[in-house]
C-alpha atoms as a PDB file:
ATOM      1  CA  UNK A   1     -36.299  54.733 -21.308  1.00  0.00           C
ATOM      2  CA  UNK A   2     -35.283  50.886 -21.176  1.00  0.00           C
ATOM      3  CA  UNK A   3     -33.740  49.906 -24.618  1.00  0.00           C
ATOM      4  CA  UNK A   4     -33.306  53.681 -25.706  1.00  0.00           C
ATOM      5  CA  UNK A   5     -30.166  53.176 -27.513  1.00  0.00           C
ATOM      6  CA  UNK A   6     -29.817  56.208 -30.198  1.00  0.00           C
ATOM      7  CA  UNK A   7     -26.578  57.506 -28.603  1.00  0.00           C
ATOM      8  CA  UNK A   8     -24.617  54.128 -28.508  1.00  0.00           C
ATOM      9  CA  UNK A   9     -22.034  54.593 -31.044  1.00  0.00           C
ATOM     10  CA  UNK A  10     -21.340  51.705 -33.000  1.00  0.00           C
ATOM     11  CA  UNK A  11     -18.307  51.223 -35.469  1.00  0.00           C
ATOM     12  CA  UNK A  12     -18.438  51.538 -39.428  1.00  0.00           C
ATOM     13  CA  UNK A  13     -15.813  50.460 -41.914  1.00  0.00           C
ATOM     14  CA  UNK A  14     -15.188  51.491 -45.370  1.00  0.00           C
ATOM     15  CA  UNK A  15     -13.307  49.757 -47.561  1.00  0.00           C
ATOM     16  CA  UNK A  16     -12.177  52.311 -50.419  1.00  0.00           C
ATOM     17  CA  UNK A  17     -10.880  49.732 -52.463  1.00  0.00           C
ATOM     18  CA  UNK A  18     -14.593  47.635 -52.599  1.00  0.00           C
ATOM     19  CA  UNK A  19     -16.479  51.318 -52.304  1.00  0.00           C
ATOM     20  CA  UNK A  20     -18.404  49.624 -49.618  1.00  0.00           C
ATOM     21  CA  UNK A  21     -19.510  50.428 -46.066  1.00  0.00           C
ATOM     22  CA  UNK A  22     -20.857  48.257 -42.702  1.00  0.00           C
ATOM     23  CA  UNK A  23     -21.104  48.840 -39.752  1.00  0.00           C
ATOM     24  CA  UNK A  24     -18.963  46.360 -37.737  1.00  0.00           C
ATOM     25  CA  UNK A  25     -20.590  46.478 -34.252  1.00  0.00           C
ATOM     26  CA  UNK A  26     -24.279  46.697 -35.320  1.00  0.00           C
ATOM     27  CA  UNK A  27     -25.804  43.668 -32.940  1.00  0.00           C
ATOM     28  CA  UNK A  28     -22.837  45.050 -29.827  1.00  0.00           C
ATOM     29  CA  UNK A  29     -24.447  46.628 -26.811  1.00  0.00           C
ATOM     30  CA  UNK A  30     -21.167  48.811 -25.971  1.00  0.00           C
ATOM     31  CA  UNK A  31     -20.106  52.334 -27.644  1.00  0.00           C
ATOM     32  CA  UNK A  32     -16.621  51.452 -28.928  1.00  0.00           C
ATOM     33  CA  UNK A  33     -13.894  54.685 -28.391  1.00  0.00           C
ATOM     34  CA  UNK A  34     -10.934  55.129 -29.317  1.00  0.00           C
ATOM     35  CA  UNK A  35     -10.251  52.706 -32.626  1.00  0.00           C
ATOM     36  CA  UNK A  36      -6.605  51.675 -33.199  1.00  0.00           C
ATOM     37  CA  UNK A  37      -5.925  49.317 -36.351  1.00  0.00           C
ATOM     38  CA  UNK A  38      -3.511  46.324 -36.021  1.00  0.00           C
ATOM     39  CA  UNK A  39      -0.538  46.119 -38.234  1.00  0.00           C
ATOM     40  CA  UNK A  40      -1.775  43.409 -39.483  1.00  0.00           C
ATOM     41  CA  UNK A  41      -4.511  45.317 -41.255  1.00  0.00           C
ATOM     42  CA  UNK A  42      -6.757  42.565 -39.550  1.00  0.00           C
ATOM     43  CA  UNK A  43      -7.906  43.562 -36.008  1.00  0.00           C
ATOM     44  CA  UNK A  44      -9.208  46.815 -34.627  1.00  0.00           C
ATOM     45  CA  UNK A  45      -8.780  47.658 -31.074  1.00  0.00           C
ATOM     46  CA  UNK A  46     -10.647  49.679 -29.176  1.00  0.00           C
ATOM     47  CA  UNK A  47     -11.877  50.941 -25.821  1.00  0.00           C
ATOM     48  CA  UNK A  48     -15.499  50.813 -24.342  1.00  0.00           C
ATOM     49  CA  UNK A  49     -16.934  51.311 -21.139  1.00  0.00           C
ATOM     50  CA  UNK A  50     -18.582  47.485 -19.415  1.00  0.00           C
ATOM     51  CA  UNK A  51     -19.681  47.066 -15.975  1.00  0.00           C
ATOM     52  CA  UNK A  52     -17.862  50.420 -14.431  1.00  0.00           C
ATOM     53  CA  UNK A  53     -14.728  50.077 -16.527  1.00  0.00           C
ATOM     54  CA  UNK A  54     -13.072  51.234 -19.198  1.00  0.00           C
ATOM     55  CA  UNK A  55     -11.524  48.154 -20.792  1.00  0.00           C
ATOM     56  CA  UNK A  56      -9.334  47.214 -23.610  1.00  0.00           C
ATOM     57  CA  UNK A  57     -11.267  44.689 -26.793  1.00  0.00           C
ATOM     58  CA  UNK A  58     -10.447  43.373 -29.681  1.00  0.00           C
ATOM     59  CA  UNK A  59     -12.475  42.322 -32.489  1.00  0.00           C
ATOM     60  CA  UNK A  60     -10.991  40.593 -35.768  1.00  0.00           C
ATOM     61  CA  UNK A  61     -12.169  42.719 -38.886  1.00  0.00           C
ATOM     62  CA  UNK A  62     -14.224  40.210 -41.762  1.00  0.00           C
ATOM     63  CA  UNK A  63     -13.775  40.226 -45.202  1.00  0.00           C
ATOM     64  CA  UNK A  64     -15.315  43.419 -47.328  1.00  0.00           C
ATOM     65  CA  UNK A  65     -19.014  42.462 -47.698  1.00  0.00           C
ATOM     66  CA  UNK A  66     -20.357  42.193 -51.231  1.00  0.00           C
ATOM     67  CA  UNK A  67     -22.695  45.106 -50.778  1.00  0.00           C
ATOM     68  CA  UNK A  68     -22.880  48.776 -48.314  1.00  0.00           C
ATOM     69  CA  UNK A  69     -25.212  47.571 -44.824  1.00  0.00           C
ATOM     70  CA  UNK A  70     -25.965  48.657 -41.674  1.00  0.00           C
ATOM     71  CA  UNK A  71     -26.513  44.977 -40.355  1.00  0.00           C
ATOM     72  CA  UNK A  72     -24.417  42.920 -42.748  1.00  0.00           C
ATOM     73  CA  UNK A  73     -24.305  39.083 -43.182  1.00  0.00           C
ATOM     74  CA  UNK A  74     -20.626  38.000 -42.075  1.00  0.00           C
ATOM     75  CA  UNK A  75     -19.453  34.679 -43.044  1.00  0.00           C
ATOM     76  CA  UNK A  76     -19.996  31.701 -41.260  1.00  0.00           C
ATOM     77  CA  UNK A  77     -17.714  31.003 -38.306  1.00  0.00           C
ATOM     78  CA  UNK A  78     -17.064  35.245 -38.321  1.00  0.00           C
ATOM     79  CA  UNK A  79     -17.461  35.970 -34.422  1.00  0.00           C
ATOM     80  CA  UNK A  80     -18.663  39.572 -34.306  1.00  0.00           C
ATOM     81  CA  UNK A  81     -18.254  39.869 -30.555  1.00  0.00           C
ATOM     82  CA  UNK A  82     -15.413  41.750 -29.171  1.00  0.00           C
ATOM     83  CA  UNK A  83     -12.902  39.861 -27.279  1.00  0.00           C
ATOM     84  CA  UNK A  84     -11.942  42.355 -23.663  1.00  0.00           C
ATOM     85  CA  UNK A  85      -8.406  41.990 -22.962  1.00  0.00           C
ATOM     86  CA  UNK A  86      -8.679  44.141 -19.557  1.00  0.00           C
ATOM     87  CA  UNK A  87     -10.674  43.653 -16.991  1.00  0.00           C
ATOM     88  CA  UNK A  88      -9.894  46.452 -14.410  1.00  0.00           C
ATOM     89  CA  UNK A  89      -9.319  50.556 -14.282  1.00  0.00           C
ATOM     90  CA  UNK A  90      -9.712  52.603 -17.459  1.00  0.00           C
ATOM     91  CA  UNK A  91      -7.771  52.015 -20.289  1.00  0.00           C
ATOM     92  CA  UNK A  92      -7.167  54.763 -22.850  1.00  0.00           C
ATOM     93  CA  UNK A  93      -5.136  55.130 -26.091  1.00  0.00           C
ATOM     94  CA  UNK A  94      -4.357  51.713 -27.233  1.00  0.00           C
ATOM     95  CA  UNK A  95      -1.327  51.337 -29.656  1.00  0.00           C
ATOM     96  CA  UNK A  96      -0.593  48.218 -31.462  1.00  0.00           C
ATOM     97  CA  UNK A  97       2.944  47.784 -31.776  1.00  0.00           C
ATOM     98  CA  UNK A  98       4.703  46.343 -34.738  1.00  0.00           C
ATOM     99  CA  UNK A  99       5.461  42.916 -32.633  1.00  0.00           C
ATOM    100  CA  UNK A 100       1.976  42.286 -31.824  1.00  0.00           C
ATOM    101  CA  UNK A 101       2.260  43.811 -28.072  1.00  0.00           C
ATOM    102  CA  UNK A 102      -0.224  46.793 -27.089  1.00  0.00           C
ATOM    103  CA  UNK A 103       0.718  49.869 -26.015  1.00  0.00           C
ATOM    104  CA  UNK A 104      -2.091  51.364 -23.799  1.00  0.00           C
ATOM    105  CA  UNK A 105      -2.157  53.707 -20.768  1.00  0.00           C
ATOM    106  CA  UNK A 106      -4.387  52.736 -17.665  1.00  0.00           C
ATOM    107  CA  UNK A 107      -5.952  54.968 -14.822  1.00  0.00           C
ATOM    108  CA  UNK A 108      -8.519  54.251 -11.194  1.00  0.00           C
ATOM    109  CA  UNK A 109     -10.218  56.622  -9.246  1.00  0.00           C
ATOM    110  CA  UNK A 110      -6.707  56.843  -6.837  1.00  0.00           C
ATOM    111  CA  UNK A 111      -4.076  56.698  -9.169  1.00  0.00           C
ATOM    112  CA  UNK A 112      -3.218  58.758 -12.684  1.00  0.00           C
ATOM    113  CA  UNK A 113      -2.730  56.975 -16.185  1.00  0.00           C
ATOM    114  CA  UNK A 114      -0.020  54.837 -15.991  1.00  0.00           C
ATOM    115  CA  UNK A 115       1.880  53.313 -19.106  1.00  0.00           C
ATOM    116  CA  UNK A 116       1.156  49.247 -19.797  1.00  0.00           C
ATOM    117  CA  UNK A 117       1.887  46.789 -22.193  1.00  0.00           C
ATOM    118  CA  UNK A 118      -0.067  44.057 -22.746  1.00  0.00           C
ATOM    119  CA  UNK A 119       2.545  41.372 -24.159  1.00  0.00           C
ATOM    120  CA  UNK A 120       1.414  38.991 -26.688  1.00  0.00           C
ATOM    121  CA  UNK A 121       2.068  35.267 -25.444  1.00  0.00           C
ATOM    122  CA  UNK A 122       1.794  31.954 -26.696  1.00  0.00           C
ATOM    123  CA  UNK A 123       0.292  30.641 -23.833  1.00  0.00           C
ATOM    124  CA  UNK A 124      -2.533  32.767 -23.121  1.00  0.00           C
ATOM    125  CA  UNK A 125      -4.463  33.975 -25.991  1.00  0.00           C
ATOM    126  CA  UNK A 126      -5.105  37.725 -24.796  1.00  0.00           C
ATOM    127  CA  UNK A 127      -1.308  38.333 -23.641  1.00  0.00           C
ATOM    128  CA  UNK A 128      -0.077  39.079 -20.016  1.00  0.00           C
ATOM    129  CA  UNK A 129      -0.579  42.913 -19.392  1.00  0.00           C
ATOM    130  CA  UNK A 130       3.128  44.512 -18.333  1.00  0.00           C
ATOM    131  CA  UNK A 131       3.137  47.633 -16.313  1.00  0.00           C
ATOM    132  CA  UNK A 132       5.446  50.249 -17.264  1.00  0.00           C
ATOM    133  CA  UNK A 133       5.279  53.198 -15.098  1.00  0.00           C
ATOM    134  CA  UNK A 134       4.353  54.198 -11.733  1.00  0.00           C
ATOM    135  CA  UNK A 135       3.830  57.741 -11.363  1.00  0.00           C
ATOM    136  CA  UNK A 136       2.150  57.438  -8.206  1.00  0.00           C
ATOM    137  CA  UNK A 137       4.575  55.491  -6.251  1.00  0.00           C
ATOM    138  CA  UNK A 138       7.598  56.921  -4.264  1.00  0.00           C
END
């Protein structure tokens, strides 16, 4: 059924300190997998599945709302949209890394995971991704 979304999976923070809990990706069409917190404390990454890919976001976490809510009111200017920071193959098991560079592994239909890096950079605001390994070359 169009617009039968019951088994999206959405993502829900609690902050133990505040004793308060939102869910962070309420108004997101995409089932966020595999959560990975910056060290920064700041920004969640994550993986989700968009347009026949399994790609890498991002999303910057908001201050600790005053109150427990399933569709919270975020502060003005607070962009609750996930940034993607890969565009191509499956991603899996992203792993910030204490310089701000990603650790993530990456797969296709005719080659197995591979290790990559995507490289935090000055000039480009989502980083330059850095292959690592290439188990399926000779």
């Amino acid at each position: 059924m169009d617009g039968y979304e019951s088994d999206r999976a959405k993502v829900v923070i609690y902050d133990l300190e505040e004793d308060v809990r939102y869910t962070l990706t309420q108004g997101w069409d995409r089932s966020p997998d595999t959560l990975s917190f910056g060290f920064d404390d700041e920004t969640l990454y994550f993986t989700a599945g968009d347009e026949a890919h399994v790609k890498l976001w991002r999303l910057s976490l908001p201050p600790t709302p005053a109150k427990s809510s399933r569709n919270p009111d975020f502060p003005k200017g607070y962009n609750a949209t996930p940034e993607v920071l890969t565009t191509s193959h499956a991603a899996s098991a992203p792993q910030p890394l204490p310089n701000g560079d990603i650790r993530f592994t990456q797969s296709s239909f005719t080659s197995p995971n591979d290790l990559f890096v995507l490289r935090a950079s000055d000039s480009s605001p989502k980083g330059h991704v850095e292959r690592i390994t290439a188990f399926s070359e000779n």
